[in-house]
PDB file of N, CA and C in Angstrom:
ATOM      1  N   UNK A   1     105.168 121.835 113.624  1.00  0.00           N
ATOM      2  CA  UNK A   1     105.409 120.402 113.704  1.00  0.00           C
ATOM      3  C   UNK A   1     105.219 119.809 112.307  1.00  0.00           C
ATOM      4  N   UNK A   2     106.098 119.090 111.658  1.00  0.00           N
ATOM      5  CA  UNK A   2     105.899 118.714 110.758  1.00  0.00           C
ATOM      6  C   UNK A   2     105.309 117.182 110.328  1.00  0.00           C
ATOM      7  N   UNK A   3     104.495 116.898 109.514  1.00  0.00           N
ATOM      8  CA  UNK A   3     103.437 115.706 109.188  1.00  0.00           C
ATOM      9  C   UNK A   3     104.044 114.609 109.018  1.00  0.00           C
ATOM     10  N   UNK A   4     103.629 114.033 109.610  1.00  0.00           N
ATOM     11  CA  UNK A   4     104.446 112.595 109.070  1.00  0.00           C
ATOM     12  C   UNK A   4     103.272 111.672 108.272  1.00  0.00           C
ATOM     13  N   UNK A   5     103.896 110.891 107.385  1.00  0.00           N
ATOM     14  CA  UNK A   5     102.757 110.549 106.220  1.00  0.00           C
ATOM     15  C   UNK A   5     103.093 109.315 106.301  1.00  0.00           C
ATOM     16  N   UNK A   6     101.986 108.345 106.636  1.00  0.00           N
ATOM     17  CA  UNK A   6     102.595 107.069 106.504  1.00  0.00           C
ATOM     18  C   UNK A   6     102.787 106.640 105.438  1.00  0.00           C
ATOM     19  N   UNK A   7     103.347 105.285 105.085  1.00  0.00           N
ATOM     20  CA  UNK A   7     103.561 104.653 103.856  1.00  0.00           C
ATOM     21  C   UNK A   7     102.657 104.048 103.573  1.00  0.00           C
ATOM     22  N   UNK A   8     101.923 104.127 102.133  1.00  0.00           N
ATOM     23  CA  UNK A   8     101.112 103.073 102.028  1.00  0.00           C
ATOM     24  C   UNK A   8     101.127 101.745 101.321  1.00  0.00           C
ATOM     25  N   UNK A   9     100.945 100.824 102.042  1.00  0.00           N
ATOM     26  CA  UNK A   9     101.860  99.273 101.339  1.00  0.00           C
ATOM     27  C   UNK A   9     100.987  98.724 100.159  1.00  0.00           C
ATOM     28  N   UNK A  10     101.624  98.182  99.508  1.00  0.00           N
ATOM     29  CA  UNK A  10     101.526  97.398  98.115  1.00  0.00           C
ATOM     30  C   UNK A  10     100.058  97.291  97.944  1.00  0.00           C
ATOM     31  N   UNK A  11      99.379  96.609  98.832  1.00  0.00           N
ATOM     32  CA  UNK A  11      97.866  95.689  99.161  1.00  0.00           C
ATOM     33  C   UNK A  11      96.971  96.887  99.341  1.00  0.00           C
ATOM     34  N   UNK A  12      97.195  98.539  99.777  1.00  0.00           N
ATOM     35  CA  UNK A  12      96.266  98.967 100.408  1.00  0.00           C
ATOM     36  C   UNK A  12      96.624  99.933  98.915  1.00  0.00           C
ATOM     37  N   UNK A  13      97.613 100.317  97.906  1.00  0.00           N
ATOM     38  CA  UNK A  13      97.583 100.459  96.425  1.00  0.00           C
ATOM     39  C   UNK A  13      97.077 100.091  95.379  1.00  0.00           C
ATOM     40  N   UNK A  14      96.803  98.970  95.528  1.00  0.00           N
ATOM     41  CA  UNK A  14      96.679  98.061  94.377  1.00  0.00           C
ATOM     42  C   UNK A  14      94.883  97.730  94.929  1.00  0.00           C
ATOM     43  N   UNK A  15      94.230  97.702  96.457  1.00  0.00           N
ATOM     44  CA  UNK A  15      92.819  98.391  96.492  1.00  0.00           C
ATOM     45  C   UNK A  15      92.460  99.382  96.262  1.00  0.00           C
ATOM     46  N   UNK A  16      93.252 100.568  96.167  1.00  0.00           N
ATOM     47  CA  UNK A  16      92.916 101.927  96.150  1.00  0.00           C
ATOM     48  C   UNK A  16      92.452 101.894  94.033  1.00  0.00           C
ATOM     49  N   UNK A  17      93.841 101.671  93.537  1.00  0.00           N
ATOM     50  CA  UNK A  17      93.188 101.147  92.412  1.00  0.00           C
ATOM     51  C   UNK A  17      92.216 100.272  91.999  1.00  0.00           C
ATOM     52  N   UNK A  18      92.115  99.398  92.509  1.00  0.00           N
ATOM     53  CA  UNK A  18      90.789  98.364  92.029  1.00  0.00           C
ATOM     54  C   UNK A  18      89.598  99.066  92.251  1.00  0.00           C
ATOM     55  N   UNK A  19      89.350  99.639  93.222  1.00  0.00           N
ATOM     56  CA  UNK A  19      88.039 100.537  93.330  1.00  0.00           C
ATOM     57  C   UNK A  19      87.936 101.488  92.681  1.00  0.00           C
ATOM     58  N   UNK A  20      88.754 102.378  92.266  1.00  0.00           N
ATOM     59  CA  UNK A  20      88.822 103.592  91.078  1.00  0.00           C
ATOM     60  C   UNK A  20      88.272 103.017  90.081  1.00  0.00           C
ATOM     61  N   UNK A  21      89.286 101.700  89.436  1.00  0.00           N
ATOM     62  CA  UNK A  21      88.711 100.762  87.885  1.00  0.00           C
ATOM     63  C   UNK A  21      87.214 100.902  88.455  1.00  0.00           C
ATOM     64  N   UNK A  22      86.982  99.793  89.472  1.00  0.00           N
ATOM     65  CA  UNK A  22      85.542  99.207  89.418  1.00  0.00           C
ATOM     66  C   UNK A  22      84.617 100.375  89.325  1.00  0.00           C
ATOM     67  N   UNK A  23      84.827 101.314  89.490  1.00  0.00           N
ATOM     68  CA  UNK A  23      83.396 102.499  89.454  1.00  0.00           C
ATOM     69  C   UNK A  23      83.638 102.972  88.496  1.00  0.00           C
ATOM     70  N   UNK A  24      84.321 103.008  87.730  1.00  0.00           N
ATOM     71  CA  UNK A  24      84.887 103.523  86.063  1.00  0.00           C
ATOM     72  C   UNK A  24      84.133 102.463  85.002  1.00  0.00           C
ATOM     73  N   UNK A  25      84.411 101.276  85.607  1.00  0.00           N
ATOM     74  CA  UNK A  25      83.708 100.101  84.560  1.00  0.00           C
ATOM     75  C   UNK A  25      82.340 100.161  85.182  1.00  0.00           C
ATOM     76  N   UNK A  26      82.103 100.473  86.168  1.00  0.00           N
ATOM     77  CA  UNK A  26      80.247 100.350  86.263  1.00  0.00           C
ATOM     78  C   UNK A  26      79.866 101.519  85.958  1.00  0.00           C
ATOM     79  N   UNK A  27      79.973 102.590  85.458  1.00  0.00           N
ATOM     80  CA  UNK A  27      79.670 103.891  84.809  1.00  0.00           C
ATOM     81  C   UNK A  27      79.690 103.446  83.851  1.00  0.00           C
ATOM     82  N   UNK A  28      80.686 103.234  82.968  1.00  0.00           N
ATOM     83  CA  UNK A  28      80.672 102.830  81.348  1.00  0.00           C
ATOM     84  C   UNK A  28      79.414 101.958  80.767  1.00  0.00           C
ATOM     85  N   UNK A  29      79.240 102.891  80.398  1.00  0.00           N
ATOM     86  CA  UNK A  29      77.994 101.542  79.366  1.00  0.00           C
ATOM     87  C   UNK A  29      79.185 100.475  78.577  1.00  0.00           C
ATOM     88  N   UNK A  30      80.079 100.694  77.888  1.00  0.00           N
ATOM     89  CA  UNK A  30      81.043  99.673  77.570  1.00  0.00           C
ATOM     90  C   UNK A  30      82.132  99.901  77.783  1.00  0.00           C
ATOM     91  N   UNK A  31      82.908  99.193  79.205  1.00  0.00           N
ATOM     92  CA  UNK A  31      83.629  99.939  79.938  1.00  0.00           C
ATOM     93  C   UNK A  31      85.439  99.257  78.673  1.00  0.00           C
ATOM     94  N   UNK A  32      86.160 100.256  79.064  1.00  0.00           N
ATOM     95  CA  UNK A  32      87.653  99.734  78.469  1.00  0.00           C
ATOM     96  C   UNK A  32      88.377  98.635  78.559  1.00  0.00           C
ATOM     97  N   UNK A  33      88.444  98.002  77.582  1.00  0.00           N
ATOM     98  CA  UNK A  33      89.295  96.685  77.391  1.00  0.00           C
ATOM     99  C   UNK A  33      90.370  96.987  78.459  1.00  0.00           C
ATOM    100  N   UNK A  34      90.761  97.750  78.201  1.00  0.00           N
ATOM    101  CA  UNK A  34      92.372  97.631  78.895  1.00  0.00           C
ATOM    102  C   UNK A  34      92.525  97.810  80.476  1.00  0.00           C
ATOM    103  N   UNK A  35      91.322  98.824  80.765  1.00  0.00           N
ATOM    104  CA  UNK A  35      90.745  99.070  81.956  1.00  0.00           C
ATOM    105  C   UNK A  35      90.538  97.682  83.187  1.00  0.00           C
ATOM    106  N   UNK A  36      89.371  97.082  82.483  1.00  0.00           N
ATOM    107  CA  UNK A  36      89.203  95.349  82.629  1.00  0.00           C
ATOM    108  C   UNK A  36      90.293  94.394  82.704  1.00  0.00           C
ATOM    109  N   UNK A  37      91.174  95.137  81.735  1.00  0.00           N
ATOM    110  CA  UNK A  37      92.556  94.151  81.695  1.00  0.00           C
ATOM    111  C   UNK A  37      92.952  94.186  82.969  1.00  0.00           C
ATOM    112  N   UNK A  38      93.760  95.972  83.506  1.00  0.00           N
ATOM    113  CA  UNK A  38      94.215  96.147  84.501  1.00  0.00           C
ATOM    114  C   UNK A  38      93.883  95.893  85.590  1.00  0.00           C
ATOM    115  N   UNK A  39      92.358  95.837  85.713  1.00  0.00           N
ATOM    116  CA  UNK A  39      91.847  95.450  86.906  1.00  0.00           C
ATOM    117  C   UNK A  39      91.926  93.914  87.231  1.00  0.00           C
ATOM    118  N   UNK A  40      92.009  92.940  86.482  1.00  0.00           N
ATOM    119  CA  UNK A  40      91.952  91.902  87.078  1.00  0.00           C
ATOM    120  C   UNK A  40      93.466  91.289  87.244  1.00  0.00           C
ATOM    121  N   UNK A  41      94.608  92.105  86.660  1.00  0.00           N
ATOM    122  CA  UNK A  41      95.513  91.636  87.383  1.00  0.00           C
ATOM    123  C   UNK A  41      96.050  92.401  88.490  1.00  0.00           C
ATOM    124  N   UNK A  42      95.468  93.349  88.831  1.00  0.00           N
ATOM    125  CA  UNK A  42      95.608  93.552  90.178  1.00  0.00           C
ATOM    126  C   UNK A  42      94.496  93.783  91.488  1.00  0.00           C
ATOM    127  N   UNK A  43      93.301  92.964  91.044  1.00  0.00           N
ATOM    128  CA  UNK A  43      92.424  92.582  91.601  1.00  0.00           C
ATOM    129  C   UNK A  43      92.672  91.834  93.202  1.00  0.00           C
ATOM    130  N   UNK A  44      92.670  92.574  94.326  1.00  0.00           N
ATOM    131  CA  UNK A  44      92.148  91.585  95.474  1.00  0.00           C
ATOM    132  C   UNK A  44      91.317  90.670  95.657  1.00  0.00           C
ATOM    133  N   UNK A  45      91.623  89.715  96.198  1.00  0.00           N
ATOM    134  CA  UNK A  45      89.957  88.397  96.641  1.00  0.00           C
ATOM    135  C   UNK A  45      89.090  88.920  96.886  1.00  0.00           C
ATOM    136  N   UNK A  46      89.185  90.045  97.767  1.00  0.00           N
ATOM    137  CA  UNK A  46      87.966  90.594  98.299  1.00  0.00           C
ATOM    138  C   UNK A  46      86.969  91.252  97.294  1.00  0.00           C
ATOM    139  N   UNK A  47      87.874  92.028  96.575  1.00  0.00           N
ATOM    140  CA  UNK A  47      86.574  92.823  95.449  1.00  0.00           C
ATOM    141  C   UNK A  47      86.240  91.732  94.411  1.00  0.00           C
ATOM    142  N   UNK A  48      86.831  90.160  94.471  1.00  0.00           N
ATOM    143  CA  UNK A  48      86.204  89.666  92.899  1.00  0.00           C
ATOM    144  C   UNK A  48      84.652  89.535  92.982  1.00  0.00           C
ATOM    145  N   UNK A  49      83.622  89.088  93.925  1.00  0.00           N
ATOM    146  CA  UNK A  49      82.450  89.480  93.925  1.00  0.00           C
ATOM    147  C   UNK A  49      81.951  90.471  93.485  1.00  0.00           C
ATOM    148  N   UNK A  50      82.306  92.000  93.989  1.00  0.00           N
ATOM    149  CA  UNK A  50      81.999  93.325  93.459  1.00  0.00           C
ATOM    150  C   UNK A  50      81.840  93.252  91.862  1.00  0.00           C
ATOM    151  N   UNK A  51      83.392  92.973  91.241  1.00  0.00           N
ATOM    152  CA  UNK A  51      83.685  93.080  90.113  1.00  0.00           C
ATOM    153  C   UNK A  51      82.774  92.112  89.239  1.00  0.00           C
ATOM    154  N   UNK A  52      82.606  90.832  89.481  1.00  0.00           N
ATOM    155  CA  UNK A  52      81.870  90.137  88.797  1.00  0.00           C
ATOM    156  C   UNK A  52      80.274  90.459  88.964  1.00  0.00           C
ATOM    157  N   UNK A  53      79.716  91.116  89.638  1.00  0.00           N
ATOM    158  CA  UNK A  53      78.070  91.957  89.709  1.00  0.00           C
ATOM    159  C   UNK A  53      78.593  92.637  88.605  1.00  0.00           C
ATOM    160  N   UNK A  54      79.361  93.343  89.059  1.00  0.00           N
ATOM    161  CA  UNK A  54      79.799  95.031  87.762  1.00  0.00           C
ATOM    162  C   UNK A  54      78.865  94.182  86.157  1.00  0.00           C
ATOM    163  N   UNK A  55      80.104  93.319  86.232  1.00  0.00           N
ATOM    164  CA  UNK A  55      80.018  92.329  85.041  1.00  0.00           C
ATOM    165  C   UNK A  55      78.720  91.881  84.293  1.00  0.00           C
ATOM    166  N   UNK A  56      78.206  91.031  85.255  1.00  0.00           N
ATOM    167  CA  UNK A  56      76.642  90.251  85.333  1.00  0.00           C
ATOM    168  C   UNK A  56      75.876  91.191  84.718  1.00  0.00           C
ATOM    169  N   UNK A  57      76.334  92.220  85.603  1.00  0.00           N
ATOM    170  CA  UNK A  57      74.601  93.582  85.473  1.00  0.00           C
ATOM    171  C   UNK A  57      74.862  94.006  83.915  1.00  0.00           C
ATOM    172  N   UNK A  58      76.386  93.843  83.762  1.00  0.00           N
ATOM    173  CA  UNK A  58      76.335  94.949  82.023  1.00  0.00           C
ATOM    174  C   UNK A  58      76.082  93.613  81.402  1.00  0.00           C
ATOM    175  N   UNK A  59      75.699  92.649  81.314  1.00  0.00           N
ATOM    176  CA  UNK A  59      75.701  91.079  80.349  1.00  0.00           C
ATOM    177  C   UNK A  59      73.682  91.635  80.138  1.00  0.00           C
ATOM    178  N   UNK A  60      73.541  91.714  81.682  1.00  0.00           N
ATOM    179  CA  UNK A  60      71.915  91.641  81.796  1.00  0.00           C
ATOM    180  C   UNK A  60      71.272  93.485  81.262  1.00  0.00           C
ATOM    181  N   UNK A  61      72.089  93.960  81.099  1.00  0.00           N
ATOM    182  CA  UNK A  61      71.718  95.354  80.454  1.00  0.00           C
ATOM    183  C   UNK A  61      71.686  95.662  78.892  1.00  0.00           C
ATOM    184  N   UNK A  62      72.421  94.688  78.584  1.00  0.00           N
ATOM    185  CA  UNK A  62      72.647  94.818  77.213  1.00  0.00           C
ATOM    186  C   UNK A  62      72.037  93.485  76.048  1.00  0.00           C
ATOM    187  N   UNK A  63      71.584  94.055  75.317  1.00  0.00           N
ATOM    188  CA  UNK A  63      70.358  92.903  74.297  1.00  0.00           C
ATOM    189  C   UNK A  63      71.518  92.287  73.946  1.00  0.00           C
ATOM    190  N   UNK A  64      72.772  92.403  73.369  1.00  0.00           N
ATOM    191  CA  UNK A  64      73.657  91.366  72.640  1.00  0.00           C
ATOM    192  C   UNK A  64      75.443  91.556  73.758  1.00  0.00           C
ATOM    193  N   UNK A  65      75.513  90.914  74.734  1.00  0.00           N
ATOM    194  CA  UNK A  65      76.798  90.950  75.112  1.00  0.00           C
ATOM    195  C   UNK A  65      77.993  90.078  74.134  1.00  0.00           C
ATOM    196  N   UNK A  66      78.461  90.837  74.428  1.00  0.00           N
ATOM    197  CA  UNK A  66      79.839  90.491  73.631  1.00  0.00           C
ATOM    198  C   UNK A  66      80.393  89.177  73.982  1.00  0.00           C
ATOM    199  N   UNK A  67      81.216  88.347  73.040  1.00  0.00           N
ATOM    200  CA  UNK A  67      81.736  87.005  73.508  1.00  0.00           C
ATOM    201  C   UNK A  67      82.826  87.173  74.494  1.00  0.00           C
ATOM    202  N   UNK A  68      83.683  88.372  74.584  1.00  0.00           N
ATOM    203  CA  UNK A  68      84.715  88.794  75.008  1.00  0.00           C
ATOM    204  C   UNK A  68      84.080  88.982  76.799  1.00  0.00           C
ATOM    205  N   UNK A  69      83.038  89.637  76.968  1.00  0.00           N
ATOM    206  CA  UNK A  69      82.616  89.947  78.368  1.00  0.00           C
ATOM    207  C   UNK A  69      81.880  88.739  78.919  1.00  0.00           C
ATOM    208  N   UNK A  70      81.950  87.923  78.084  1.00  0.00           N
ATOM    209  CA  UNK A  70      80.682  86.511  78.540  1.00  0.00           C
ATOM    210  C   UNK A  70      82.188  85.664  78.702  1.00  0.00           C
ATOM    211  N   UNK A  71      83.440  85.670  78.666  1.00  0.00           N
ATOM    212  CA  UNK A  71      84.283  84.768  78.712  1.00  0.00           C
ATOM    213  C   UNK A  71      84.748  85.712  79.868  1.00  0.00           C
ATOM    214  N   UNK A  72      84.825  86.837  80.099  1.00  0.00           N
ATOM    215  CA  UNK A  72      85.624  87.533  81.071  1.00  0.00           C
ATOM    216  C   UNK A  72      84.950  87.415  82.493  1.00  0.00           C
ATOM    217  N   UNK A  73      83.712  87.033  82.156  1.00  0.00           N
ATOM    218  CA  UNK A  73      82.839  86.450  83.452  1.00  0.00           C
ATOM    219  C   UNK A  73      83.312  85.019  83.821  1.00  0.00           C
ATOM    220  N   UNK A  74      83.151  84.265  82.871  1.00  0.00           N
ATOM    221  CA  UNK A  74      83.536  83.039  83.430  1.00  0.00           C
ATOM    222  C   UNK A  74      84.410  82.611  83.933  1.00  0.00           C
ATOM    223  N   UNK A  75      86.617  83.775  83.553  1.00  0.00           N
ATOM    224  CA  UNK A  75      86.779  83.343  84.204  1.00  0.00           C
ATOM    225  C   UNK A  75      87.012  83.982  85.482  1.00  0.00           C
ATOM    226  N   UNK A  76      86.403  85.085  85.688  1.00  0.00           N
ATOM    227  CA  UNK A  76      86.016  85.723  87.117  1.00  0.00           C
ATOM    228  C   UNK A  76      85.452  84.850  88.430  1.00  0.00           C
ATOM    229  N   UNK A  77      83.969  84.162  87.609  1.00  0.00           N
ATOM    230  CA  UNK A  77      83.985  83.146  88.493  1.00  0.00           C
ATOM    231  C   UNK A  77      84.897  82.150  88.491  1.00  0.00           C
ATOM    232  N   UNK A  78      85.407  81.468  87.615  1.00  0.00           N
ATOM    233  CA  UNK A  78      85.943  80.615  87.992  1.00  0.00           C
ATOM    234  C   UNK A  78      86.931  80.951  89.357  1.00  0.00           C
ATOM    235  N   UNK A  79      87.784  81.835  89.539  1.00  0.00           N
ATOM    236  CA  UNK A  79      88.290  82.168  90.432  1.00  0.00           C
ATOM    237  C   UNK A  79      87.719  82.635  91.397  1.00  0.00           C
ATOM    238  N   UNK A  80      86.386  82.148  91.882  1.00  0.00           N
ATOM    239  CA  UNK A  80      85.797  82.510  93.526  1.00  0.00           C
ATOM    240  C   UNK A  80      85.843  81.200  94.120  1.00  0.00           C
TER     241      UNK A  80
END
């Protein structure tokens, strides 16, 4: 009998990626510009909480955060 594989749609892709990024950027002690890039334009509503902890925790881990990750927070929240 042969398998039938469903399709997987746009929304349940584009989570499958966002969660790959997000545990890639919370491993990184200074996770990839471009990484960060990708993730927030294809970021779901649901993970922007997740993603913005990710965020917070590396601001609060590190003695000098960068201006670049202190603006990439803000506008994370701004969009909750």
């Amino acid at each position: 009998m042969a398998s039938q594989s469903r399709a997987v749609s746009r929304e349940e892709a584009q989570t499958a990626l966002s969660r790959i990024l997000l545990e890639k950027i919370r491993r990184d002690k200074h996770p990839s510009y471009t990484q960060m890039t990708m993730l927030e334009q294809s970021l779901p509503a649901s993970l922007h909480r997740d993603y913005l902890n990710i965020l917070l925790q590396k601001v609060i881990e590190d003695d000098r955060p960068s201006i670049t990750m202190l603006r990439r927070i803000q506008r994370i929240a701004d969009q909750l």
